[in-house]
PDB file of N, CA and C in Angstrom:
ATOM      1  N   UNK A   1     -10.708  -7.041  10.398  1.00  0.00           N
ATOM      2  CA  UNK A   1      -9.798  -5.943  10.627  1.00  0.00           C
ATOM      3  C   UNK A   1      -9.039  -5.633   9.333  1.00  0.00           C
ATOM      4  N   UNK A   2      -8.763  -4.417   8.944  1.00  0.00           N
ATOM      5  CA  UNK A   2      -8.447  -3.692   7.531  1.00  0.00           C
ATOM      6  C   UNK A   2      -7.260  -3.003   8.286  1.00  0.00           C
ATOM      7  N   UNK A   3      -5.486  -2.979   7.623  1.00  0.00           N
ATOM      8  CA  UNK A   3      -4.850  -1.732   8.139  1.00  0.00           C
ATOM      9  C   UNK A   3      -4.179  -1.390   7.159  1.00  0.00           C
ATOM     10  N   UNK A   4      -3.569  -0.703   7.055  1.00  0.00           N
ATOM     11  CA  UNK A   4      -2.649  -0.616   5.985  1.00  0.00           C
ATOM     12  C   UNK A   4      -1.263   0.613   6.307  1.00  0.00           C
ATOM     13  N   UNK A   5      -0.133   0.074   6.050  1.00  0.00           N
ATOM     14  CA  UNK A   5       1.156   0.029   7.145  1.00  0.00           C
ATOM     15  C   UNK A   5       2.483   0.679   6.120  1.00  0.00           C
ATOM     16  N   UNK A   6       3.414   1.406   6.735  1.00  0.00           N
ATOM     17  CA  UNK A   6       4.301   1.405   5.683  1.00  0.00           C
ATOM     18  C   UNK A   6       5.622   1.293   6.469  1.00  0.00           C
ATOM     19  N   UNK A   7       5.594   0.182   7.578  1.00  0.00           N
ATOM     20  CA  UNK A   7       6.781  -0.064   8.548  1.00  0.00           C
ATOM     21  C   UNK A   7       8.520  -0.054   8.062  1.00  0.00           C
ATOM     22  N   UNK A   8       7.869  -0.989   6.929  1.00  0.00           N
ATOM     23  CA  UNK A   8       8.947  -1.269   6.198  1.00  0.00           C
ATOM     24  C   UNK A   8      10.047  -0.119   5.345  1.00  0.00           C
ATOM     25  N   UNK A   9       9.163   1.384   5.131  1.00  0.00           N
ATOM     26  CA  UNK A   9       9.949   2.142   4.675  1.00  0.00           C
ATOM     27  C   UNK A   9      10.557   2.959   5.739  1.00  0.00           C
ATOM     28  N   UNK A  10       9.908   2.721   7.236  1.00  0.00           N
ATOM     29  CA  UNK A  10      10.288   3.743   8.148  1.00  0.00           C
ATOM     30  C   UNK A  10       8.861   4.618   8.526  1.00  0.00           C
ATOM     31  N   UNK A  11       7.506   4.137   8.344  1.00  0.00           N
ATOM     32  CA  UNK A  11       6.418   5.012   8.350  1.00  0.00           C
ATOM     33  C   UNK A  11       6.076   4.259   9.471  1.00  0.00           C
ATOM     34  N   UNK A  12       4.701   4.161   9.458  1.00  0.00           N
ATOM     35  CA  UNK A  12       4.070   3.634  10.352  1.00  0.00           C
ATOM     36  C   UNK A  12       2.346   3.513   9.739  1.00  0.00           C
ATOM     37  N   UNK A  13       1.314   3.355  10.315  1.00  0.00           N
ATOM     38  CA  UNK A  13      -0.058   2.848   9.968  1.00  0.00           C
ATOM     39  C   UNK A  13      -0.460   3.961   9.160  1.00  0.00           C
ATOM     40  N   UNK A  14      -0.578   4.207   7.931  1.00  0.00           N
ATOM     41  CA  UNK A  14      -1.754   4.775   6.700  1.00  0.00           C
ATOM     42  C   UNK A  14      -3.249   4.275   7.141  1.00  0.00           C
ATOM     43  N   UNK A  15      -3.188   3.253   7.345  1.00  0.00           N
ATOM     44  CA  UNK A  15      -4.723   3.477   8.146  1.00  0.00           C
ATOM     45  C   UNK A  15      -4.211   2.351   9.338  1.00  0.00           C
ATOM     46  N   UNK A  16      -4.771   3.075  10.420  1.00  0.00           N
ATOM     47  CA  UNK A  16      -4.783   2.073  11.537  1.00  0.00           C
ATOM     48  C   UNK A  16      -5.484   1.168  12.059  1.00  0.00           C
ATOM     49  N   UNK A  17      -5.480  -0.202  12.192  1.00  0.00           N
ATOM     50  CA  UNK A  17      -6.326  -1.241  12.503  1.00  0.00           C
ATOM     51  C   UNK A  17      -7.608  -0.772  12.666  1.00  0.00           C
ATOM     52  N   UNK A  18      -8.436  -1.423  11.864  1.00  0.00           N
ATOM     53  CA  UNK A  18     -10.541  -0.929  11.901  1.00  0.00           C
ATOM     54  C   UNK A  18     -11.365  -2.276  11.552  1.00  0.00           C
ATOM     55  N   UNK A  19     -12.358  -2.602  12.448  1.00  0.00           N
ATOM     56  CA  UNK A  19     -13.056  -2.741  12.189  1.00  0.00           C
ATOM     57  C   UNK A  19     -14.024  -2.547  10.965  1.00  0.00           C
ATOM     58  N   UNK A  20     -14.280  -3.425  10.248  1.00  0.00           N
ATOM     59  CA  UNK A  20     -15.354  -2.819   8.674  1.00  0.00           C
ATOM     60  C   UNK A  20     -16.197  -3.870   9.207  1.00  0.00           C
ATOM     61  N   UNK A  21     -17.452  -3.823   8.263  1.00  0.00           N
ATOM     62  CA  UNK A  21     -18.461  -4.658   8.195  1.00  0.00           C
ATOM     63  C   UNK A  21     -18.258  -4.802   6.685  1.00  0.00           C
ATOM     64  N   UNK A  22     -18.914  -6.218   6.406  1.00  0.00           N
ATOM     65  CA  UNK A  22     -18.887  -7.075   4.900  1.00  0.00           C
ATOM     66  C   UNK A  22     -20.777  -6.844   5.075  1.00  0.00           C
ATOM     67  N   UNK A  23     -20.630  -6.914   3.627  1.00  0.00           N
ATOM     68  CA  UNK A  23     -22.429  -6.787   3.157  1.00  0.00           C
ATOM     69  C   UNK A  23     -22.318  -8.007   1.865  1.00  0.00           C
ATOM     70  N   UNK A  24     -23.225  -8.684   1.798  1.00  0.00           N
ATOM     71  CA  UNK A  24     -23.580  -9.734   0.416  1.00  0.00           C
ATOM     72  C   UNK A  24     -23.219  -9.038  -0.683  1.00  0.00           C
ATOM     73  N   UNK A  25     -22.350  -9.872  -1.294  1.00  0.00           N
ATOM     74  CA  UNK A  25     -22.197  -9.297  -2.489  1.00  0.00           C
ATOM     75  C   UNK A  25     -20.565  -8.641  -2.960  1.00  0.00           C
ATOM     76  N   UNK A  26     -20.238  -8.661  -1.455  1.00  0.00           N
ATOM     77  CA  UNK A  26     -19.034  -7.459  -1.847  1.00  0.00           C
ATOM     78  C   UNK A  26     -17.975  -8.712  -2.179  1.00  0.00           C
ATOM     79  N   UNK A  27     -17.022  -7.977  -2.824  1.00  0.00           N
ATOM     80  CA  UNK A  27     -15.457  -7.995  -2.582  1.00  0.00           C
ATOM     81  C   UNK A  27     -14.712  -7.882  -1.668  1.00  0.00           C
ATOM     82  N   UNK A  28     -13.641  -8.111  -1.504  1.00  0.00           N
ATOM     83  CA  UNK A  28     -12.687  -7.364  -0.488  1.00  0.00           C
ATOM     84  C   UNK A  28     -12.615  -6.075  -1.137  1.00  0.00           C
ATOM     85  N   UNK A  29     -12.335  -6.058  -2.051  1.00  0.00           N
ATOM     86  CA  UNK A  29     -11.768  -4.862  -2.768  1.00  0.00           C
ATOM     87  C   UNK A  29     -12.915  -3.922  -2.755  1.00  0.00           C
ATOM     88  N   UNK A  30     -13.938  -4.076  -2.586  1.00  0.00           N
ATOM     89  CA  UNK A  30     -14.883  -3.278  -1.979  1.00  0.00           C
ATOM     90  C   UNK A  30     -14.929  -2.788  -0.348  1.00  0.00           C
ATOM     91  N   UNK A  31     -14.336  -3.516   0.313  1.00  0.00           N
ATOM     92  CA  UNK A  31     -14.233  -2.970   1.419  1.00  0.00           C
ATOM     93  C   UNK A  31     -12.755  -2.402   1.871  1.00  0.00           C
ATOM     94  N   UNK A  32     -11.586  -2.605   0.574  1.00  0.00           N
ATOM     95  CA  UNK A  32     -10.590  -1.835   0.963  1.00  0.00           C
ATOM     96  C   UNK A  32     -11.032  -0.335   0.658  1.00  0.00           C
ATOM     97  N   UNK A  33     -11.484  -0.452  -0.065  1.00  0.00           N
ATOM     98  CA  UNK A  33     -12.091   1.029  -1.017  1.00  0.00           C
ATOM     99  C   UNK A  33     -12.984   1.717  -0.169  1.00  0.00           C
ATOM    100  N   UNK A  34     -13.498   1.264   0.885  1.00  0.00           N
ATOM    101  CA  UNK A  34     -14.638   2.205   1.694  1.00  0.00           C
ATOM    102  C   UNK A  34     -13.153   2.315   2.907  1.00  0.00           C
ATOM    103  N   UNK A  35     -12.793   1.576   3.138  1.00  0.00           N
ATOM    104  CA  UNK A  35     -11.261   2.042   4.598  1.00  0.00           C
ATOM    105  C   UNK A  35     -10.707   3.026   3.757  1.00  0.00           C
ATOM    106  N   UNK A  36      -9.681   2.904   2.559  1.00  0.00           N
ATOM    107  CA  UNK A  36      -9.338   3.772   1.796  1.00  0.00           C
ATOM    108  C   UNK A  36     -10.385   5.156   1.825  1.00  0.00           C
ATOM    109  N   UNK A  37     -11.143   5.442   1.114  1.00  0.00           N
ATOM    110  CA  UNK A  37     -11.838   6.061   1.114  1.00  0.00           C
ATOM    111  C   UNK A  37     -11.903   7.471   2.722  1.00  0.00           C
ATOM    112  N   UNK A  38     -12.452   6.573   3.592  1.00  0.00           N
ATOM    113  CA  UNK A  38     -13.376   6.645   4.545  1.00  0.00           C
ATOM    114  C   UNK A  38     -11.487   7.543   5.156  1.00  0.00           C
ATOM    115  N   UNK A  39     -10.590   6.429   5.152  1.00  0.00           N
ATOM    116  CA  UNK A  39      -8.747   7.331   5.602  1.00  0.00           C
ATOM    117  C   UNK A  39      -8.636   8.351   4.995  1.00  0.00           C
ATOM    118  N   UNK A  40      -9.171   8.788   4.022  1.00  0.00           N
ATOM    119  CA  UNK A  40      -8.863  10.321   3.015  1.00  0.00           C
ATOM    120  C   UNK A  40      -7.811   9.827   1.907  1.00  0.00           C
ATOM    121  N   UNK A  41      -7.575   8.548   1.978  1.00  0.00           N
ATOM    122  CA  UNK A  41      -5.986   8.224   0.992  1.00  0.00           C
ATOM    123  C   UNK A  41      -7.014   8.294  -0.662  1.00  0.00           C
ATOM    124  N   UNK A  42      -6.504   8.502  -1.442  1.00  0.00           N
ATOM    125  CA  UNK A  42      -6.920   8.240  -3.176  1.00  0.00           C
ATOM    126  C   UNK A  42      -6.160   7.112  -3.448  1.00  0.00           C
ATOM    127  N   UNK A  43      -6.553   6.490  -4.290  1.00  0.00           N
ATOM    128  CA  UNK A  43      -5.812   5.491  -4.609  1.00  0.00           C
ATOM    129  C   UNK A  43      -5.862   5.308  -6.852  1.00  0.00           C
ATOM    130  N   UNK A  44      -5.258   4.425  -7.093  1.00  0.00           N
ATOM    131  CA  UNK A  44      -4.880   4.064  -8.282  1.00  0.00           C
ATOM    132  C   UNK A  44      -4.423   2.785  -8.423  1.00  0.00           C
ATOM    133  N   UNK A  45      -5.237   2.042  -9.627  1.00  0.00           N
ATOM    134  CA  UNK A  45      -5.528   0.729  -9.769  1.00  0.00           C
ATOM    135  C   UNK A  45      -5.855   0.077 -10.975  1.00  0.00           C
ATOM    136  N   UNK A  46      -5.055  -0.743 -10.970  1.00  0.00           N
ATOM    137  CA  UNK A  46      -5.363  -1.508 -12.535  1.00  0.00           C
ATOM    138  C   UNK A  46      -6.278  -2.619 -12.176  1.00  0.00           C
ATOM    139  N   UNK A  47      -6.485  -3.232 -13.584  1.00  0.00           N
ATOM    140  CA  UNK A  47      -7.622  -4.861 -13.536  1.00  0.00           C
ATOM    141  C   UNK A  47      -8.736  -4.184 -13.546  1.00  0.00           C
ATOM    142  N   UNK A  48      -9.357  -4.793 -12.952  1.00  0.00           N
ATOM    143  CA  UNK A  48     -10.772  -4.096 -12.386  1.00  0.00           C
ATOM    144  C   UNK A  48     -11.288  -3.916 -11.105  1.00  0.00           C
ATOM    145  N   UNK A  49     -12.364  -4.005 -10.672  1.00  0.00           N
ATOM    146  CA  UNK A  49     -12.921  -3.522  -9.335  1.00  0.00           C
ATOM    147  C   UNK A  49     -13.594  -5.196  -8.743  1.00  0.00           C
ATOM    148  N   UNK A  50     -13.025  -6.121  -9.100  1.00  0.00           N
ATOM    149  CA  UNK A  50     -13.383  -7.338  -9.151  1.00  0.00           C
ATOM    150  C   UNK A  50     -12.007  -8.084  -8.652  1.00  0.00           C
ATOM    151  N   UNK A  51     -11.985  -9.591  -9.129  1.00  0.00           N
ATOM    152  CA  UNK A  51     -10.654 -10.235  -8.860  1.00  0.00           C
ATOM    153  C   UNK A  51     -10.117 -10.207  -9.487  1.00  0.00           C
ATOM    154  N   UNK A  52      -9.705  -9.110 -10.773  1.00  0.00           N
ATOM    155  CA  UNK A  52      -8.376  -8.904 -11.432  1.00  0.00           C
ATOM    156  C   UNK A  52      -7.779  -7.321 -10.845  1.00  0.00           C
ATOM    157  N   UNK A  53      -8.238  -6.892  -9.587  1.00  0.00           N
ATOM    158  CA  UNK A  53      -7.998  -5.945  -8.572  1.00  0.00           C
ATOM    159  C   UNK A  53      -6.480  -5.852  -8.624  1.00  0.00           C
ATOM    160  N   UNK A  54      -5.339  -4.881  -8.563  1.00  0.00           N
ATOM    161  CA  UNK A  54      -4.481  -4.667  -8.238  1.00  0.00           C
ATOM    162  C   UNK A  54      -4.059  -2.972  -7.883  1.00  0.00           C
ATOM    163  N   UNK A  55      -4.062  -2.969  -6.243  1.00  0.00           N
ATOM    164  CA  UNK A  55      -3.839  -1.532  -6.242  1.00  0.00           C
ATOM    165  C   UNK A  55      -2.603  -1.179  -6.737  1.00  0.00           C
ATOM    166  N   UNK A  56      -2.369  -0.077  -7.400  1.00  0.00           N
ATOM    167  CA  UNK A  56      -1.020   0.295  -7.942  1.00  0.00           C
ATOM    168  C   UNK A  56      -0.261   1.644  -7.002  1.00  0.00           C
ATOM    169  N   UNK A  57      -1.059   2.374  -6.554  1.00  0.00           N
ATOM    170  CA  UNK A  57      -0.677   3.864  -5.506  1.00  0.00           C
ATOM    171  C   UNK A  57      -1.830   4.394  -5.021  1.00  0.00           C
ATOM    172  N   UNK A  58      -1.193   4.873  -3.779  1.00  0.00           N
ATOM    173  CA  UNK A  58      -2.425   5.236  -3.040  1.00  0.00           C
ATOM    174  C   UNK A  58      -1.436   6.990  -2.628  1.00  0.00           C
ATOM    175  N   UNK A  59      -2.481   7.725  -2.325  1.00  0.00           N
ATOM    176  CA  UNK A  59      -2.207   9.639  -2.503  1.00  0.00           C
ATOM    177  C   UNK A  59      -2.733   9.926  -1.409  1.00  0.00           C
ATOM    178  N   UNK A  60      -2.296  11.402  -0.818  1.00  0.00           N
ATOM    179  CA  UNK A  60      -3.228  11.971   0.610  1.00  0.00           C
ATOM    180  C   UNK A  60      -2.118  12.237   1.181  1.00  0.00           C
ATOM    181  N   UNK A  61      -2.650  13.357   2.219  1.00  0.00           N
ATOM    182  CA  UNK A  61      -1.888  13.898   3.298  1.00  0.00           C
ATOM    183  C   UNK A  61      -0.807  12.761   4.212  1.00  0.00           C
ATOM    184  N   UNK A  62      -1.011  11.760   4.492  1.00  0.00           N
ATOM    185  CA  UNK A  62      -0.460  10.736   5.121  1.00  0.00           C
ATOM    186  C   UNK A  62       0.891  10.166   4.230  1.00  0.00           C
ATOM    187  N   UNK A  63       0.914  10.536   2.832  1.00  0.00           N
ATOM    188  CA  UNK A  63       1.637   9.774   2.208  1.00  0.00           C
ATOM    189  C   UNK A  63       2.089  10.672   2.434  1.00  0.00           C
ATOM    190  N   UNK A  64       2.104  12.037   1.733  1.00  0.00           N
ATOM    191  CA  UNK A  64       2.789  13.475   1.270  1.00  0.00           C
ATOM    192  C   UNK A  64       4.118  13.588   2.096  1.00  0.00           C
ATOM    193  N   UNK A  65       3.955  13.010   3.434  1.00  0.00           N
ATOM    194  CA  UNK A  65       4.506  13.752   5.124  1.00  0.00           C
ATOM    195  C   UNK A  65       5.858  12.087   5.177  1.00  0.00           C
ATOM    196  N   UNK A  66       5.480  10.726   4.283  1.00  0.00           N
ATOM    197  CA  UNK A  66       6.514  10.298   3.917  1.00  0.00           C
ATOM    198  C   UNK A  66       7.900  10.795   3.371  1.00  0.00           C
ATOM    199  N   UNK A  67       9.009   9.911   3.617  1.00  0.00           N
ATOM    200  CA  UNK A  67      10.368  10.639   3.008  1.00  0.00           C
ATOM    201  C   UNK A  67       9.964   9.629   1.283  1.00  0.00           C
ATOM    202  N   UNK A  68      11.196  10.579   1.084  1.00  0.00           N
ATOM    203  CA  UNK A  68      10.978  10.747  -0.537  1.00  0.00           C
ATOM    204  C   UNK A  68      12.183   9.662  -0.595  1.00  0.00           C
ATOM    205  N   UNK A  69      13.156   9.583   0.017  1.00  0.00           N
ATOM    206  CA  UNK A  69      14.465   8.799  -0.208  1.00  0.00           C
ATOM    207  C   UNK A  69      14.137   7.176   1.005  1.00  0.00           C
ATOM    208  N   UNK A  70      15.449   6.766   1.057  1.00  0.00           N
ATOM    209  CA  UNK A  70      15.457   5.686   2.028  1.00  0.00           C
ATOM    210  C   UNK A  70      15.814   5.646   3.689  1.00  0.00           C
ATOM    211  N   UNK A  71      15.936   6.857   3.765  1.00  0.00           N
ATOM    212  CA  UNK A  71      16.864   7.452   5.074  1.00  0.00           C
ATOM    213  C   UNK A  71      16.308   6.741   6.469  1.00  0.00           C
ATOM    214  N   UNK A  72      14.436   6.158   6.321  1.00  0.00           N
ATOM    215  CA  UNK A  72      14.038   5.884   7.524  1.00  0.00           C
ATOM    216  C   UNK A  72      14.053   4.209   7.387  1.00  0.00           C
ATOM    217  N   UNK A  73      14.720   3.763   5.915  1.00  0.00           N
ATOM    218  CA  UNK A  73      13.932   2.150   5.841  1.00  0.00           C
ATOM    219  C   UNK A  73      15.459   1.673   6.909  1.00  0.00           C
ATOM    220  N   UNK A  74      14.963   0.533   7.584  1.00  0.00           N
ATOM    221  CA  UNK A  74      15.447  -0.135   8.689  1.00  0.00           C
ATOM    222  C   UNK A  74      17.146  -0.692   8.050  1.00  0.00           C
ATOM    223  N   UNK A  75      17.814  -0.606   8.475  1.00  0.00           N
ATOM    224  CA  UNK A  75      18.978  -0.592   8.365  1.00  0.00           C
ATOM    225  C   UNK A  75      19.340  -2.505   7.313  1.00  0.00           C
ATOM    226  N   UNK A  76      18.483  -3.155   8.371  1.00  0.00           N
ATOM    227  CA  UNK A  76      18.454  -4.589   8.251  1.00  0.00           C
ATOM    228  C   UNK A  76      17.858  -4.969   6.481  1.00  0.00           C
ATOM    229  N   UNK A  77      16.625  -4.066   5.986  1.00  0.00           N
ATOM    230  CA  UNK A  77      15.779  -4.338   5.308  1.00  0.00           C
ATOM    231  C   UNK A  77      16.626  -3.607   4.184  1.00  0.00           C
ATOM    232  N   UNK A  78      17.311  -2.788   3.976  1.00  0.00           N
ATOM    233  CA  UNK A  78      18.467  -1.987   3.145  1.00  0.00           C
ATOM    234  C   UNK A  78      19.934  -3.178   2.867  1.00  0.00           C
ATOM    235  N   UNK A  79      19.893  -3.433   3.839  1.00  0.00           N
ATOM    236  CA  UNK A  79      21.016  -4.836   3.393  1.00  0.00           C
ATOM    237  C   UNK A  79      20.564  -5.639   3.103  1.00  0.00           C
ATOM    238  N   UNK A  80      19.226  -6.624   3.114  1.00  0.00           N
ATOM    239  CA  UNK A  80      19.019  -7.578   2.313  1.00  0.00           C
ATOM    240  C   UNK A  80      18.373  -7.484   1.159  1.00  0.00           C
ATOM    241  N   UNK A  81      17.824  -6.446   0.819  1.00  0.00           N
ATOM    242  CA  UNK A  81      17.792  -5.598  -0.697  1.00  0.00           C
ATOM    243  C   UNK A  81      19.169  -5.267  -1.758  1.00  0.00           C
ATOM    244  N   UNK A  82      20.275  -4.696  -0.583  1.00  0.00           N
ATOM    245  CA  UNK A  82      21.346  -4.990  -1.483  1.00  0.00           C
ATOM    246  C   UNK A  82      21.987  -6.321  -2.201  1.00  0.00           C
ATOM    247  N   UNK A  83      21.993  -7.198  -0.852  1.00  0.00           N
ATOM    248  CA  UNK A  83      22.479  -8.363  -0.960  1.00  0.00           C
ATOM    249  C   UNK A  83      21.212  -9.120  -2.215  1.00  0.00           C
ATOM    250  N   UNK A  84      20.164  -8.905  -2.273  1.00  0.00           N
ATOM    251  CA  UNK A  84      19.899  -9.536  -3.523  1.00  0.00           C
ATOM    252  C   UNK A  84      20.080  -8.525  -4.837  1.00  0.00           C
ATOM    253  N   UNK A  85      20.710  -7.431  -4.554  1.00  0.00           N
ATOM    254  CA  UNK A  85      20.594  -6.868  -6.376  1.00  0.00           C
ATOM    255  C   UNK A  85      19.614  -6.024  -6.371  1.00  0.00           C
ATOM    256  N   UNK A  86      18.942  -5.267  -5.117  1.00  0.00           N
ATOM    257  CA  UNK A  86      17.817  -4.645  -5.429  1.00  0.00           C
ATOM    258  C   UNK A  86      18.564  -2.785  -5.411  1.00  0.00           C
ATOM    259  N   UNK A  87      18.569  -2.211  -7.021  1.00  0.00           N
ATOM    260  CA  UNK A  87      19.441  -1.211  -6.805  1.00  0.00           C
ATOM    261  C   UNK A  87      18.118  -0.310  -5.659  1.00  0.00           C
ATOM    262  N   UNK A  88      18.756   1.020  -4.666  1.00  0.00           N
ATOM    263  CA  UNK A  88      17.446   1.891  -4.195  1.00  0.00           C
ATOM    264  C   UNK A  88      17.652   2.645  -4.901  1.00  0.00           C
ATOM    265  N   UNK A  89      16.042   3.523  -4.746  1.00  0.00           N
ATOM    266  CA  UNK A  89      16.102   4.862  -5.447  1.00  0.00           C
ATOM    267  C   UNK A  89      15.303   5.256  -4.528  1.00  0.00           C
ATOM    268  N   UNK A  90      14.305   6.353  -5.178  1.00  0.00           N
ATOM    269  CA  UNK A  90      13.678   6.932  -4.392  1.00  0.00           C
ATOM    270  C   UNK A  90      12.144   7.087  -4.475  1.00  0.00           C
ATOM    271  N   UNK A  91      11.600   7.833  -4.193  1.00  0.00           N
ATOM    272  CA  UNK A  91       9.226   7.829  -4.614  1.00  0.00           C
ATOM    273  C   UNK A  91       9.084   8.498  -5.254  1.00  0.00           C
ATOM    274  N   UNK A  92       8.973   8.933  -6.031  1.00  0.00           N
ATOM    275  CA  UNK A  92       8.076   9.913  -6.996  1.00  0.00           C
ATOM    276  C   UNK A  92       7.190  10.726  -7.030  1.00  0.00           C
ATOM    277  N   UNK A  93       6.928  12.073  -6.877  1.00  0.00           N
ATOM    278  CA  UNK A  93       5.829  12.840  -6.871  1.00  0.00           C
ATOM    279  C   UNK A  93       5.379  12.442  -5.777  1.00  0.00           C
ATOM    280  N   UNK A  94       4.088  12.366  -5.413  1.00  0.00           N
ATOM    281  CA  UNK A  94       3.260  12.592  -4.157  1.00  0.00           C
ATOM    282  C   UNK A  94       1.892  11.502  -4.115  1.00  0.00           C
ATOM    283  N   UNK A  95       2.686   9.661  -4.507  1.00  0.00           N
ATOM    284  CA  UNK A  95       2.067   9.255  -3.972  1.00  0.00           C
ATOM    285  C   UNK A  95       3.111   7.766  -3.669  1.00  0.00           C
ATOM    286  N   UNK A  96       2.371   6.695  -3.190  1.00  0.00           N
ATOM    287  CA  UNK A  96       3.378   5.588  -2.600  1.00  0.00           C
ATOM    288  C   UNK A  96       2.734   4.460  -3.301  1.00  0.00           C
ATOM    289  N   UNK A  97       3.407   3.418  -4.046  1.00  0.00           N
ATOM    290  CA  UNK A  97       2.867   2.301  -4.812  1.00  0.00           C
ATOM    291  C   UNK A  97       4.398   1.572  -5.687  1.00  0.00           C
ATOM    292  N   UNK A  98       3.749   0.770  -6.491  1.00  0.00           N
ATOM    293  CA  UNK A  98       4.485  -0.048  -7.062  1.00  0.00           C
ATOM    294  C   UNK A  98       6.099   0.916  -7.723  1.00  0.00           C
ATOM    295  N   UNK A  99       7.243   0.349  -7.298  1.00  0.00           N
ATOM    296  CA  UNK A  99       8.510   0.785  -8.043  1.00  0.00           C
ATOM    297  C   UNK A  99       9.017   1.714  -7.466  1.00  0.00           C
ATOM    298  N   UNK A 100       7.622   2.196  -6.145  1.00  0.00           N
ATOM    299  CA  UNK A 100       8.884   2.902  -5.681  1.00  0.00           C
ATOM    300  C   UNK A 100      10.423   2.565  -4.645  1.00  0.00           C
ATOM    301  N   UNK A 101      11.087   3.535  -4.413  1.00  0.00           N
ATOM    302  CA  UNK A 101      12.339   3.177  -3.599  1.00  0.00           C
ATOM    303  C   UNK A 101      12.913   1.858  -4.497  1.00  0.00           C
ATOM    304  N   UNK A 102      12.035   1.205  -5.127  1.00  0.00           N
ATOM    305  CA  UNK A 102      13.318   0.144  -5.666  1.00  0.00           C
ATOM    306  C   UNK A 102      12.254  -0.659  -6.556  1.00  0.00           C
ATOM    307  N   UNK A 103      12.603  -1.040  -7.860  1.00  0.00           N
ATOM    308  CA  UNK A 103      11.647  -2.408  -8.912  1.00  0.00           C
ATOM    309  C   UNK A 103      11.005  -3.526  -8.032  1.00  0.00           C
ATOM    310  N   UNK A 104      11.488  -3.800  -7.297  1.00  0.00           N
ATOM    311  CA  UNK A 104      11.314  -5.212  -6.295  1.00  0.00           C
ATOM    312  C   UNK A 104       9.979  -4.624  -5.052  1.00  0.00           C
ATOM    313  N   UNK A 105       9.362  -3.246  -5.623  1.00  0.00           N
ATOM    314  CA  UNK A 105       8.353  -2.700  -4.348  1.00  0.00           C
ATOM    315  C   UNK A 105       6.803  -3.416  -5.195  1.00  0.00           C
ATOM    316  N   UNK A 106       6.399  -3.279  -4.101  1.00  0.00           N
ATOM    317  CA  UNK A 106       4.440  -3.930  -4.514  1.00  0.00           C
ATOM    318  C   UNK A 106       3.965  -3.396  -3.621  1.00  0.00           C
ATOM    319  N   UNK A 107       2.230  -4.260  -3.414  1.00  0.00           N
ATOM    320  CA  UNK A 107       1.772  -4.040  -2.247  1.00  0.00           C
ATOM    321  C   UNK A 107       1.734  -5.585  -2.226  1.00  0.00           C
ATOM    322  N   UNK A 108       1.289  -5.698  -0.568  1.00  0.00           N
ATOM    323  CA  UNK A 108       0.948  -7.185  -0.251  1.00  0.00           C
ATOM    324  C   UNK A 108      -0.425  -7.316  -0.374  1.00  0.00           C
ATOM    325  N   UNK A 109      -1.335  -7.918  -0.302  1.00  0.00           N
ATOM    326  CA  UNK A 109      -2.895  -7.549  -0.623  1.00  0.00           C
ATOM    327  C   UNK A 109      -3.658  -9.100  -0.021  1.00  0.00           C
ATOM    328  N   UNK A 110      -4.501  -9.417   0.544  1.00  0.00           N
ATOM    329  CA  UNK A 110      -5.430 -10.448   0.518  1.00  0.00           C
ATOM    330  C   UNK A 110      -5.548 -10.745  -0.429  1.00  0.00           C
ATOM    331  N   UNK A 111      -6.719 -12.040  -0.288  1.00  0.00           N
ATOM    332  CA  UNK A 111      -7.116 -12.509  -1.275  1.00  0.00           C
ATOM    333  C   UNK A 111      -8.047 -12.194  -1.620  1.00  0.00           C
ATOM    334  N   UNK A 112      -8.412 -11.567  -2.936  1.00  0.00           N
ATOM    335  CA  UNK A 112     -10.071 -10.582  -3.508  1.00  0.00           C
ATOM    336  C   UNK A 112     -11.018 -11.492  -3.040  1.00  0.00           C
ATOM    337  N   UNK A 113     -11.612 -11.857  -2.161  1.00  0.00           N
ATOM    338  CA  UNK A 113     -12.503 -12.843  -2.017  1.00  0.00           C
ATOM    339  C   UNK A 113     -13.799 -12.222  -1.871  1.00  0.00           C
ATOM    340  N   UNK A 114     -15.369 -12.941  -2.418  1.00  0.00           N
ATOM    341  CA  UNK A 114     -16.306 -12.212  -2.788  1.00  0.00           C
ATOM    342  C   UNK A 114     -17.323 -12.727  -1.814  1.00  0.00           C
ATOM    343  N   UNK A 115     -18.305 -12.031  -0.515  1.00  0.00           N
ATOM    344  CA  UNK A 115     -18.679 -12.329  -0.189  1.00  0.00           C
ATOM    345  C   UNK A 115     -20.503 -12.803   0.018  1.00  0.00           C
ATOM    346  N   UNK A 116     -20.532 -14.283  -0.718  1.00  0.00           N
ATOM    347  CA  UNK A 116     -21.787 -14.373  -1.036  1.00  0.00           C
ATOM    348  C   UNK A 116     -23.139 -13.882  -0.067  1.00  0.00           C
TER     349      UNK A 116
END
């Protein structure tokens, strides 16, 4: 199962729980890239297409229809960002990835694991 979620800002599923199939040979990162893909999202990525994989932003109608500020992130998740020093801001242009709303943003990601 592949999903990919943005609860935490106040969104909800960018792609919603799926089923994929693995083929010899792949990556994960090969099969985020066919869910990606296959959701309409674009994405942007450093390392490579291997295990130095790191998605950096992902683009598309689904993101676009996100808020730009913090107005929907959970009340709870806004105070313990303050309480460590995390100043907010806001997203940038028209896609969702690393730095936004605040320095302390990423993605969470599996482990690139390659399937013999």
């Amino acid at each position: 199962m592949v999903s990919i979620e943005d609860f935490t800002i106040g969104g909800g599923y960018l792609v919603e729980p799926v089923s994929v199939d693995l083929y010899e040979g792949e990556y994960t990162v090969d099969v985020l890239l066919r869910v990606l893909e296959n959701a309409g999202l674009s994405y942007q990525y450093t390392g490579d297409l291997g295990p130095k994989f790191y998605l950096a932003s992902l683009s598309g109608e689904k993101v676009d229809a996100l808020p730009r500020d913090t107005s929907l992130v959970p009340e709870l998740l806004l105070s313990a960002l303050d309480q460590n020093g995390f100043e907010l801001g806001t997203r940038d242009g028209n896609t969702l990835g690393e730095f936004d709303y605040t320095r302390g943003s990423g993605w969470m990601y599996c482990v690139n694991n390659y399937f013999p």
